[in-house]
C-alpha atoms as a PDB file:
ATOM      1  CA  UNK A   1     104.063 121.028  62.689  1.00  0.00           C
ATOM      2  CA  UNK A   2     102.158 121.455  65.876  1.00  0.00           C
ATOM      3  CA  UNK A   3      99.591 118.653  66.180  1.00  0.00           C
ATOM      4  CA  UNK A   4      96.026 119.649  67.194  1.00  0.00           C
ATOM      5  CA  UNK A   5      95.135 116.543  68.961  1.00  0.00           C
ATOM      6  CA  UNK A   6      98.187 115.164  71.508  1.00  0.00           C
ATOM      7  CA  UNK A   7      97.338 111.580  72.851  1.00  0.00           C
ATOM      8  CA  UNK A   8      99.977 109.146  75.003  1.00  0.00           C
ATOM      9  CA  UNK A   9     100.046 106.163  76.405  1.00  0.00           C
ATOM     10  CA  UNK A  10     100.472 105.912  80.211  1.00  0.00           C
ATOM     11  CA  UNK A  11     102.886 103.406  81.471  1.00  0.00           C
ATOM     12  CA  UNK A  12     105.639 103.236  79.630  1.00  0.00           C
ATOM     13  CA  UNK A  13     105.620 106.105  77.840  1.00  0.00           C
ATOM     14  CA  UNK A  14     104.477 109.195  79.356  1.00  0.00           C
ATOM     15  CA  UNK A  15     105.089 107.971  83.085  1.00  0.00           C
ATOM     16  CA  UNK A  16     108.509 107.053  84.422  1.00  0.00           C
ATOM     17  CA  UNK A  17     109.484 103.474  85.658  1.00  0.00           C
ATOM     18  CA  UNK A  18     108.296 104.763  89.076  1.00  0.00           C
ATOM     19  CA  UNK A  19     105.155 105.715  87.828  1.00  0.00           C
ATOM     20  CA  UNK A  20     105.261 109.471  87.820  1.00  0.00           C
ATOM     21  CA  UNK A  21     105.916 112.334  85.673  1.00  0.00           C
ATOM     22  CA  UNK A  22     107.066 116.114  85.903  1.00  0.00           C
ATOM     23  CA  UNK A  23     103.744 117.480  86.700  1.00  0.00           C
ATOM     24  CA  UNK A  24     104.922 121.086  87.011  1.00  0.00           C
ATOM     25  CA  UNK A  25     106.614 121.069  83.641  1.00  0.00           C
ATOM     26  CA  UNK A  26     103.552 119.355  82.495  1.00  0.00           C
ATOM     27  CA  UNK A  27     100.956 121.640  84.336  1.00  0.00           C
ATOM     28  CA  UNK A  28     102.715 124.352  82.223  1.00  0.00           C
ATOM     29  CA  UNK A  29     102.369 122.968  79.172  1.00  0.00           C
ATOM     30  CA  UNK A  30      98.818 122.197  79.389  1.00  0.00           C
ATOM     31  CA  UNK A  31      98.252 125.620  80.201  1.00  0.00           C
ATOM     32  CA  UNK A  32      99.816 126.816  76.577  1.00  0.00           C
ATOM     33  CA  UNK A  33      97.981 123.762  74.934  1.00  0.00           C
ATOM     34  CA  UNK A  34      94.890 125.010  75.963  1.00  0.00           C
ATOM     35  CA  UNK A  35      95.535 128.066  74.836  1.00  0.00           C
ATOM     36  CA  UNK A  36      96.359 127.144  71.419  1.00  0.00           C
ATOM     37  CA  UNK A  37      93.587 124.935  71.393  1.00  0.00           C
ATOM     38  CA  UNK A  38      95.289 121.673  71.256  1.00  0.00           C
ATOM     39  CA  UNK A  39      93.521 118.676  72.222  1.00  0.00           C
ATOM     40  CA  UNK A  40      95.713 116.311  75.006  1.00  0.00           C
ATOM     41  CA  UNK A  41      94.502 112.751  75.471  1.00  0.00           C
ATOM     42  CA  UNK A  42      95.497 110.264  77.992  1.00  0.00           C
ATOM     43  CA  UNK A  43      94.709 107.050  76.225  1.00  0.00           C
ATOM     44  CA  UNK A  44      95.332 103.862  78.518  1.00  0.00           C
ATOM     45  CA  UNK A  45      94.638 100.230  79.368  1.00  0.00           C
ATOM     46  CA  UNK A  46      94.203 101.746  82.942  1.00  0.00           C
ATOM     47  CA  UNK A  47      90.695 102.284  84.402  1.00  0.00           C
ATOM     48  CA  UNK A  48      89.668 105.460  84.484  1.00  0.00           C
ATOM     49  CA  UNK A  49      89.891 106.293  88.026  1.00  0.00           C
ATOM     50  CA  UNK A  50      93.413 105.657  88.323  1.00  0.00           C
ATOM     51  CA  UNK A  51      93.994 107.966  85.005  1.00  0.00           C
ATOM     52  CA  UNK A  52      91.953 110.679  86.638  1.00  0.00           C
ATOM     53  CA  UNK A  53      94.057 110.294  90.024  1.00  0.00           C
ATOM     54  CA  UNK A  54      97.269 110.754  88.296  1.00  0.00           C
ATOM     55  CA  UNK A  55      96.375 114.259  87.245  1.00  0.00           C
ATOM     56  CA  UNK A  56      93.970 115.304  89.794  1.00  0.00           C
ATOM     57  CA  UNK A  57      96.844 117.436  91.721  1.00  0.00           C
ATOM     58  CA  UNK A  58      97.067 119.348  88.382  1.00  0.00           C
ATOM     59  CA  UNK A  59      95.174 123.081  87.641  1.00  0.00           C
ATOM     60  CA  UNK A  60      94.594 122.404  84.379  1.00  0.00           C
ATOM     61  CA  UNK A  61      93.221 118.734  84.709  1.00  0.00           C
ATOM     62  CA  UNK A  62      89.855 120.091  82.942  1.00  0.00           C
ATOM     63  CA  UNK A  63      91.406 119.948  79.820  1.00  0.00           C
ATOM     64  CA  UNK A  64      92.405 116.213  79.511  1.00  0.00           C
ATOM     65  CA  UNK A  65      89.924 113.960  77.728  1.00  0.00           C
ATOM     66  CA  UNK A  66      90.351 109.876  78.809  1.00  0.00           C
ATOM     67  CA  UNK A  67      90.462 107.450  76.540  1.00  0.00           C
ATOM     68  CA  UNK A  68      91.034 103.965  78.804  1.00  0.00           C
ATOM     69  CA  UNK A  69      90.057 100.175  79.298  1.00  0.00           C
ATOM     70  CA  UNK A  70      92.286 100.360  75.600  1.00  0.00           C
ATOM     71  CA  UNK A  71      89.594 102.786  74.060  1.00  0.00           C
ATOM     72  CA  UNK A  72      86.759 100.723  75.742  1.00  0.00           C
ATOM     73  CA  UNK A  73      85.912 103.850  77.135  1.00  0.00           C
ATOM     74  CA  UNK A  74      86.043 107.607  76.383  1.00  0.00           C
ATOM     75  CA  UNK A  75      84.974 110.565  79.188  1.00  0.00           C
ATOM     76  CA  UNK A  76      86.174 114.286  78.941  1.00  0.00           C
ATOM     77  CA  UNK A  77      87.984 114.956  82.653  1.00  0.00           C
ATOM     78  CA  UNK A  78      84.951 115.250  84.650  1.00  0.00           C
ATOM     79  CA  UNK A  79      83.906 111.870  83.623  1.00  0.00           C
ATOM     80  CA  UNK A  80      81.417 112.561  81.327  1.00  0.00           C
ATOM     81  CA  UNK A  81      80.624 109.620  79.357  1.00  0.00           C
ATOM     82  CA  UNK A  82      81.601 110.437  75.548  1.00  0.00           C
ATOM     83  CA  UNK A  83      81.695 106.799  74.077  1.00  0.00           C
ATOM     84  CA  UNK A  84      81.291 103.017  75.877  1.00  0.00           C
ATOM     85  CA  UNK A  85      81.311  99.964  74.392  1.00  0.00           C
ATOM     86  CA  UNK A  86      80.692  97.219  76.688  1.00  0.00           C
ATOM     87  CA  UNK A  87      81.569  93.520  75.947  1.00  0.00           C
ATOM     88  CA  UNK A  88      78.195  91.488  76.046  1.00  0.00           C
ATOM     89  CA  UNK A  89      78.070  89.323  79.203  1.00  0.00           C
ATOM     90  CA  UNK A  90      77.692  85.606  77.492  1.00  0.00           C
ATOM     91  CA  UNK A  91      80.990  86.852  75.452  1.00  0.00           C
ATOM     92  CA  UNK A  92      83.367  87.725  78.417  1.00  0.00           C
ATOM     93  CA  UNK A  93      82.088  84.818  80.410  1.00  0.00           C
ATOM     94  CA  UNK A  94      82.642  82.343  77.547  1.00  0.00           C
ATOM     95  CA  UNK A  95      86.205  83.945  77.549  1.00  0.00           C
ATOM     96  CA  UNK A  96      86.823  83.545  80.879  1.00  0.00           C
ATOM     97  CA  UNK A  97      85.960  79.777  81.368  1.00  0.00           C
ATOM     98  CA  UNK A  98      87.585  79.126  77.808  1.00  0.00           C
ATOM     99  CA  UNK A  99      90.988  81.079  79.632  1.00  0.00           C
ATOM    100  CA  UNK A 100      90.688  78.644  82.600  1.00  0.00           C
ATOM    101  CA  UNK A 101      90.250  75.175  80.684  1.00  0.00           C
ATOM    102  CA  UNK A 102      93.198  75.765  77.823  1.00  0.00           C
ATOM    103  CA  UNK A 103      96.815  74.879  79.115  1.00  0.00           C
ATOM    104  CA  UNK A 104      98.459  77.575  76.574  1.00  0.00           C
ATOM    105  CA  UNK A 105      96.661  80.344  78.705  1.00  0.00           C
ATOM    106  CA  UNK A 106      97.798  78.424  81.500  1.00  0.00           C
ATOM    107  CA  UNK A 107      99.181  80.702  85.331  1.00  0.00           C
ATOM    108  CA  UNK A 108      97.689  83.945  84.103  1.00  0.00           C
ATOM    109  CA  UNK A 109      96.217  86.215  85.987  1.00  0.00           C
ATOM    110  CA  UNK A 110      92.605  87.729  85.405  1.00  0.00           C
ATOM    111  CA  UNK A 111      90.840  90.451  86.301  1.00  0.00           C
ATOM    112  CA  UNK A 112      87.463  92.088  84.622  1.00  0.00           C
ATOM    113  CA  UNK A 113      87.757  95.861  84.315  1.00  0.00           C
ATOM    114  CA  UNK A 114      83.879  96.869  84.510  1.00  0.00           C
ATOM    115  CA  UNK A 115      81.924 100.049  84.885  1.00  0.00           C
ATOM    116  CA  UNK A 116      81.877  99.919  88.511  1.00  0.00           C
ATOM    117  CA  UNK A 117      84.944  98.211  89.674  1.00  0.00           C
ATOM    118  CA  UNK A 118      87.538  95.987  88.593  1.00  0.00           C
ATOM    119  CA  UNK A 119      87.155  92.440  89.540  1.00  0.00           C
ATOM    120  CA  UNK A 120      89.681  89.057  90.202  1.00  0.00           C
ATOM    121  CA  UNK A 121      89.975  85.930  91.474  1.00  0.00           C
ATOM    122  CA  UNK A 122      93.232  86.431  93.096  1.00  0.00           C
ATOM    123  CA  UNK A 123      92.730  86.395  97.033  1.00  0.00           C
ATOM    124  CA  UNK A 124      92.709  89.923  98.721  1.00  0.00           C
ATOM    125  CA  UNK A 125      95.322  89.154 101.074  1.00  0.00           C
ATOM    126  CA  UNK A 126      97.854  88.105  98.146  1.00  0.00           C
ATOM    127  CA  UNK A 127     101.283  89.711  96.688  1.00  0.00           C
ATOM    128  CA  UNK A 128      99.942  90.215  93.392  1.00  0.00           C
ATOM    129  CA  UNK A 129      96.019  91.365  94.495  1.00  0.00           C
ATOM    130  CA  UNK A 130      98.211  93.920  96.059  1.00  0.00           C
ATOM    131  CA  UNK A 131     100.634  94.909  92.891  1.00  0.00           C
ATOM    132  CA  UNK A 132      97.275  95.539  90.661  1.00  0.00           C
ATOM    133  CA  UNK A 133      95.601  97.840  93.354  1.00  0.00           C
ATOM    134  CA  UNK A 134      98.259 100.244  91.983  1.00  0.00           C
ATOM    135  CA  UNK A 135      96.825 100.225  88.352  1.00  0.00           C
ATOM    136  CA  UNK A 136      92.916  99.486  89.430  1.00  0.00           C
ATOM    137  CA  UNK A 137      92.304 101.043  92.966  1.00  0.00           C
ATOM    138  CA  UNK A 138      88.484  99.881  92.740  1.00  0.00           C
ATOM    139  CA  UNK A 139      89.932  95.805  92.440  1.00  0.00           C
ATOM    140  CA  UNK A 140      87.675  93.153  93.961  1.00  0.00           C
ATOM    141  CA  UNK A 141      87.997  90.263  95.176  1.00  0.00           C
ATOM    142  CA  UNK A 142      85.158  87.244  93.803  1.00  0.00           C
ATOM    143  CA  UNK A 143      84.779  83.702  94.093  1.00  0.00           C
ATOM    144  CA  UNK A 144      83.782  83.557  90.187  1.00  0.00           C
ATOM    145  CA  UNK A 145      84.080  85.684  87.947  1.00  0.00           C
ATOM    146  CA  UNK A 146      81.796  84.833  85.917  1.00  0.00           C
ATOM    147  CA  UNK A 147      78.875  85.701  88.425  1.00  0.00           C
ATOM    148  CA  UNK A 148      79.906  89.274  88.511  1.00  0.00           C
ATOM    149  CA  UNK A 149      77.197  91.136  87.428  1.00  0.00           C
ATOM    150  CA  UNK A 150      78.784  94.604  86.853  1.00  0.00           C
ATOM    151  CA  UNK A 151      78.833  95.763  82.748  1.00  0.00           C
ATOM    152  CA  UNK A 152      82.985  94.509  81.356  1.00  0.00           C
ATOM    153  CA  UNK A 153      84.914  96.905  79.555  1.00  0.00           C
ATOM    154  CA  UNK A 154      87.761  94.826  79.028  1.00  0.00           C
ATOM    155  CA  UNK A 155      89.620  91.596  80.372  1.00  0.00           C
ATOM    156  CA  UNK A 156      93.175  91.884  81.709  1.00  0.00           C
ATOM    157  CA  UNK A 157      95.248  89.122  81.568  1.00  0.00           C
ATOM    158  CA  UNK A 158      98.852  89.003  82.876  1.00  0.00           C
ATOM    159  CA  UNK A 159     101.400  86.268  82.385  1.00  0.00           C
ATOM    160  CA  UNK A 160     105.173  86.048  85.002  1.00  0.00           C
ATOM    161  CA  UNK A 161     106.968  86.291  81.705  1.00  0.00           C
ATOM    162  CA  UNK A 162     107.514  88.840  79.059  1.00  0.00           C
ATOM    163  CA  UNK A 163     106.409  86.883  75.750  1.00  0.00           C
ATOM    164  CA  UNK A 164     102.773  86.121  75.263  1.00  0.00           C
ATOM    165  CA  UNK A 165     102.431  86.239  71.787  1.00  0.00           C
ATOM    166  CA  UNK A 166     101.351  82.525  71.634  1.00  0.00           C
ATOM    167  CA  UNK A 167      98.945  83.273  74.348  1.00  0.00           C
ATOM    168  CA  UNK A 168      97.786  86.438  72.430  1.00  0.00           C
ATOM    169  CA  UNK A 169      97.648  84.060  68.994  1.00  0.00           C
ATOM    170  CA  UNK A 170      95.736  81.224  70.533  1.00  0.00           C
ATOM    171  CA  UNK A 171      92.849  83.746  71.978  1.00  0.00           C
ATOM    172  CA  UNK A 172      92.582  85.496  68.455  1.00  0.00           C
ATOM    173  CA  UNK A 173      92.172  82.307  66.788  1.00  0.00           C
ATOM    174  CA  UNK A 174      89.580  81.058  69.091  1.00  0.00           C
ATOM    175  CA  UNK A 175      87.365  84.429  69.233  1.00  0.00           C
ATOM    176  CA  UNK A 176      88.163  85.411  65.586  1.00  0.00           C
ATOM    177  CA  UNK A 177      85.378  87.850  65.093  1.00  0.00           C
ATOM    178  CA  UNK A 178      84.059  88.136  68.297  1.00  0.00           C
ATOM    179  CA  UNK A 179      86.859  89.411  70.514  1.00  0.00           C
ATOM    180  CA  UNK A 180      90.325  90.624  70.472  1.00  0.00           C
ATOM    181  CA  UNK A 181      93.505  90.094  72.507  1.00  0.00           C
ATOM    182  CA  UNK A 182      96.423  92.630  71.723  1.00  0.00           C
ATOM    183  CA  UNK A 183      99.605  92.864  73.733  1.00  0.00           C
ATOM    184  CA  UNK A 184      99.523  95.762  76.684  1.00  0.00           C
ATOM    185  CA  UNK A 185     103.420  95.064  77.717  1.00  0.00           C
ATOM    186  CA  UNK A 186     105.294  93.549  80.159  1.00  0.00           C
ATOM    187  CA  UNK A 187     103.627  89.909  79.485  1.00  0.00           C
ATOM    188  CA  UNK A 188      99.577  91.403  80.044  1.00  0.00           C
ATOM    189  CA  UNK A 189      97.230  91.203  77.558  1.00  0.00           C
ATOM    190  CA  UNK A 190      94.579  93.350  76.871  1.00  0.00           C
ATOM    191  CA  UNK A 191      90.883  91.658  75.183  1.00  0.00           C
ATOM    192  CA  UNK A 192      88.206  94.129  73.995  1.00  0.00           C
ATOM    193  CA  UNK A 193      85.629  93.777  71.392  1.00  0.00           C
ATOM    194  CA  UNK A 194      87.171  93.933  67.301  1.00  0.00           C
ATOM    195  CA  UNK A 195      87.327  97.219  66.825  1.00  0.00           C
ATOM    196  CA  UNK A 196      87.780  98.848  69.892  1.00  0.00           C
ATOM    197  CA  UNK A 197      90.946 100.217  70.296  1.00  0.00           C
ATOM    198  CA  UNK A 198      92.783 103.539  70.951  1.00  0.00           C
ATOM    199  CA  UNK A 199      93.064 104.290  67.314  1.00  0.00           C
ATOM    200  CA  UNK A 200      89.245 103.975  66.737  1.00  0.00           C
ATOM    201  CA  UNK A 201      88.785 106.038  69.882  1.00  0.00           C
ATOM    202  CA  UNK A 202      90.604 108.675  68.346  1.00  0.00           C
ATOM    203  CA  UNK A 203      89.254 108.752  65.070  1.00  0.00           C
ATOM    204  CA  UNK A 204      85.877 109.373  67.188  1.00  0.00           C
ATOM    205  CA  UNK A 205      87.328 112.506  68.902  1.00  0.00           C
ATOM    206  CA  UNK A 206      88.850 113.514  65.592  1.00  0.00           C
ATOM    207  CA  UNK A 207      85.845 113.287  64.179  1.00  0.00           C
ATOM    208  CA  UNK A 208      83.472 114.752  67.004  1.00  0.00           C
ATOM    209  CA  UNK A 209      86.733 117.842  66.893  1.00  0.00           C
ATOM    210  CA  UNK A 210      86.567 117.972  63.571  1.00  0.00           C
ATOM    211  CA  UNK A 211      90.680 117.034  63.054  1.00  0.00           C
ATOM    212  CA  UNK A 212      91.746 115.094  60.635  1.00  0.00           C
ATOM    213  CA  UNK A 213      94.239 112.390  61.613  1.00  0.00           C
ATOM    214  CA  UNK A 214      97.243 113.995  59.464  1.00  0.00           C
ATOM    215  CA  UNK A 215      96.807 116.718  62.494  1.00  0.00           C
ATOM    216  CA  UNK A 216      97.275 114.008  65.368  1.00  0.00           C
ATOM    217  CA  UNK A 217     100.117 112.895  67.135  1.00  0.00           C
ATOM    218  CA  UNK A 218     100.723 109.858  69.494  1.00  0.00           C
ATOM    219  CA  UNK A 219     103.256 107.944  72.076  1.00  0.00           C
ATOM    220  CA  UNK A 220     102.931 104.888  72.613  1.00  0.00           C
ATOM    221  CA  UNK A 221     105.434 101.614  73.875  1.00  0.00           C
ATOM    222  CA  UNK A 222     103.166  98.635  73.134  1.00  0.00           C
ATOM    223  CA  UNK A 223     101.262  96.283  70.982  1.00  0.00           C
ATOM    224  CA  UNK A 224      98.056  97.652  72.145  1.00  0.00           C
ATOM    225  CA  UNK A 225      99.584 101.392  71.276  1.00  0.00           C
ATOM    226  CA  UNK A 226     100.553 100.246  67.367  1.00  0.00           C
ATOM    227  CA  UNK A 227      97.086 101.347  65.853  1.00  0.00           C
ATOM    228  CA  UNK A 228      97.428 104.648  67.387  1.00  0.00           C
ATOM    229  CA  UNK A 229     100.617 105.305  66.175  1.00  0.00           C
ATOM    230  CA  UNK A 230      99.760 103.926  62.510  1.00  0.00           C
ATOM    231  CA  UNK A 231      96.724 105.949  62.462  1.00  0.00           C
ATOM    232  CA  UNK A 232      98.126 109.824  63.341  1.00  0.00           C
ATOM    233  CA  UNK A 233     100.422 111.521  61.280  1.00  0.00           C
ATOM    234  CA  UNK A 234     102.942 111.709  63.592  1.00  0.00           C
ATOM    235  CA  UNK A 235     103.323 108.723  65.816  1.00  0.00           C
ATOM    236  CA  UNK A 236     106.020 107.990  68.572  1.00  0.00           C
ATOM    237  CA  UNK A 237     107.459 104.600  69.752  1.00  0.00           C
ATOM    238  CA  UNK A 238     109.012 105.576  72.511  1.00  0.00           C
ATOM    239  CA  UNK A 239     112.773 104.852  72.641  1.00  0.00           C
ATOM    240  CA  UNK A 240     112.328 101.557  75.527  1.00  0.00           C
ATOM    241  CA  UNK A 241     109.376 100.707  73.185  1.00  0.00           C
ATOM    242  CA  UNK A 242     108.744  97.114  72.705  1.00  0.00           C
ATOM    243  CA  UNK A 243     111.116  95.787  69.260  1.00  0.00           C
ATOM    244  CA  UNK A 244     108.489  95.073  66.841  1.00  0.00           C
ATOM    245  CA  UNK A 245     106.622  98.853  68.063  1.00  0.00           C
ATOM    246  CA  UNK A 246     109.735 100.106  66.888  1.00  0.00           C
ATOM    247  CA  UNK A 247     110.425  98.058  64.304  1.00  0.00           C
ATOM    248  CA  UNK A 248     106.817  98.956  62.944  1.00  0.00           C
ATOM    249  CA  UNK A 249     106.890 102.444  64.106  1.00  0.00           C
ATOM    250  CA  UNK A 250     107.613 105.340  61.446  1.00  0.00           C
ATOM    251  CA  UNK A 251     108.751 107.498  64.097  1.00  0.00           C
ATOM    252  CA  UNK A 252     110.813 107.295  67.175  1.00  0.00           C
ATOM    253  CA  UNK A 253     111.689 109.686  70.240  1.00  0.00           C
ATOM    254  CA  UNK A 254     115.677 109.739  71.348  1.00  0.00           C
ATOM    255  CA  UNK A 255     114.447 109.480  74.836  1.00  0.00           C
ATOM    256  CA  UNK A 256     113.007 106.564  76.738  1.00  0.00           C
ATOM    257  CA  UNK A 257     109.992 107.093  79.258  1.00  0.00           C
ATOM    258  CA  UNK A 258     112.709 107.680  81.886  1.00  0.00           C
ATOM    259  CA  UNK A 259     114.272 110.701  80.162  1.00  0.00           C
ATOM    260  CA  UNK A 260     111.028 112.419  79.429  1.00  0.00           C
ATOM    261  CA  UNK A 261     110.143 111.585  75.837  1.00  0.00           C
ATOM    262  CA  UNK A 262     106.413 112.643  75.891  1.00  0.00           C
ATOM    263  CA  UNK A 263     107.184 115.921  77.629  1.00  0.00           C
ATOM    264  CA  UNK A 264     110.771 116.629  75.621  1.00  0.00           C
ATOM    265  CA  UNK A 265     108.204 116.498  72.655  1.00  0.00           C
ATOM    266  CA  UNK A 266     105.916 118.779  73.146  1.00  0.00           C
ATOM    267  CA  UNK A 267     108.004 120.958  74.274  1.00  0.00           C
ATOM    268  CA  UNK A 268     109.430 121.403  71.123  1.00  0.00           C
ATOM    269  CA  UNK A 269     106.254 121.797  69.444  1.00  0.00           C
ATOM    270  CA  UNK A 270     105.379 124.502  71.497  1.00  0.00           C
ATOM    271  CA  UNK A 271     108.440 125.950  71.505  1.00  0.00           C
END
C-alpha cells in the first residue's frame, strides 16, 4: 500500500556514504508524489539549513516539509515555523558543565545546535571544527558555551569511537525526566527534551494532515530513527542499519544507503 506520509532519515539512509543522492531520479518522484498527494518528510539530526541546501537544486523542493535538530524542530520548505520546542537555558547549561566534569563523557565533542547558529568549543582553525561545517554550515566558534545566548534546539555530542551506549546510559540516568540522550550513529549522540523526537514530530504532521500512522512510512539507520520506525505502519531499517535498529526493526530494505534503499522504495510504491 502506498503510504500517504513518506519520511527518511538523512545520513545513512537516504544519502550515500558521500553524502549525496540521485536527485534527478528523486526530482521525478517528488513530482508524482505531489501529485498523488503524498506527504515526503526529511526528518534529521541535521540543522535545518543544511537539510534545505541538500535539496535546494531541486524543482520540486516546495513540497518537502523538515523535521530536524531530531524533531526539535518542524518548518514546511520555505522555513515556515510549524512546531519548536526549545530546551530551557538553565537545562542545557547544567548539561553542558555536568558533560565536562564526568570522566564517562570524557573526549567528546560538543556543539549547541540553536535557532540562529550552531555553536562549539572546538577551535576554528581545527580538523574536526572543519569535519562538522559539513553537517552545520552556520558552526561557531565560543570560548563557553554556556554564555551563548542564542535559543538550543538540541546538544550534539560526538565520541572517536563507535559505542556510546554507556555514555548515552549515564546522561539518561542523570537527566531522567528532564532531558534525553538517544544514539544518532557513528559514536554522536543526540540530547533533546523527553518527548521530542522524530516520531512525536510526525504524529504532529499526521495529525495537523489528518493521516493516521497505519498510512506512514519511514527509513531510518539509527537509535535516534527507532521511534519513527515503531510508530508508522511501515518502517524501514535500512540494510547498513545499526544491529539492534535491525534487530528491533519489523521491516528491512535489501539495499543499504549506498544502493539506493529510500529511492528503490518508493519507486515501487509508485510504480
Amino acid at each position: 500500500m502506498t503510504p500517504r506520509l513518506i519520511a527518511t532519515d538523512l545520513d545513512g539512509t537516504f544519502l550515500d556514504n558521500t553524502g549525496r543522492y540521485d536527485a534527478h531520479r528523486f526530482e521525478a518522484q517528488l513530482a508524482v508524489m505531489a501529485q498523488r498527494q503524498v506527504h515526503f518528510v526529511v526528518a534529521t539530526g541535521d540543522p535545518l539549513d543544511h537539510a534545505q541546501g541538500l535539496f535546494a537544486p531541486l524543482k520540486h523542493r516546495t513540497a518537502i516539509t523538515y523535521v530536524v535538530e531530531d524533531g526539535a524542530l518542524i518548518t514546511t520548505a520555505t522555513g515556515q515555523v510549524l512546531k519548536c520546542a526549545a530546551i530551557p537555558a538553565s537545562l542545557w547549561q547544567a548539561a553542558v558543565t555536568w558533560i565536562s566534569r564526568t570522566p564517562v563523557m570524557a573526549d567528546c565533542f560538543v556543539i549547541a545546535c540553536g535557532w540562529k547558529k550552531a555553536y562549539t568549543q572546538l577551535p576554528a582553525d581545527s580538523e574536526r571544527f572543519k569535519e562538522s561545517q559539513v553537517f552545520y554550515p552556520s558552526l561557531t566558534h565560543v570560548n563557553q558555551l554556556t554564555t551563548v545566548s542564542d535559543g538550543i534546539l538540541k546538544l550534539d555530542l560526538t565520541w572517536l569511537k563507535t559505542d556510546i551506549a554507556p555514555q548515552a546510559a549515564a546522561f539518561n540516568q542523570r537527566f531522567v525526566g528532564s532531558l534525553r540522550a538517544t544514539s544518532s550513529g557513528l559514536g554522536g549522540m543526540n540530547v533533546t527534551l523527553p518527548g521530542v523526537n522524530k516520531a512525536a514530530a510526525l504524529q504532529y504532521l499526521g495529525d495537523t494532515w489528518q493521516i493516521g500512522s497505519a498510512q506512514m512510512a519511514a527509513f531510518g539507520d539509527s537509535g535516534n530513527d527507532a521511534a519513527m520506525l515503531e510508530l508508522v505502519g511501515q518502517g524501514f531499517a535500512v540494510a547498513n542499519a545499526a544491529p539492534e535498529v535491525l534487530r528491533e526493526s519489523r521491516q528491512q530494505t535489501p539495499d543499504t544507503n549506498d544502493e539506493g534503499a529510500v529511492l528503490n522504495q518508493i519507486a515501487r510504491w509508485l510504480v
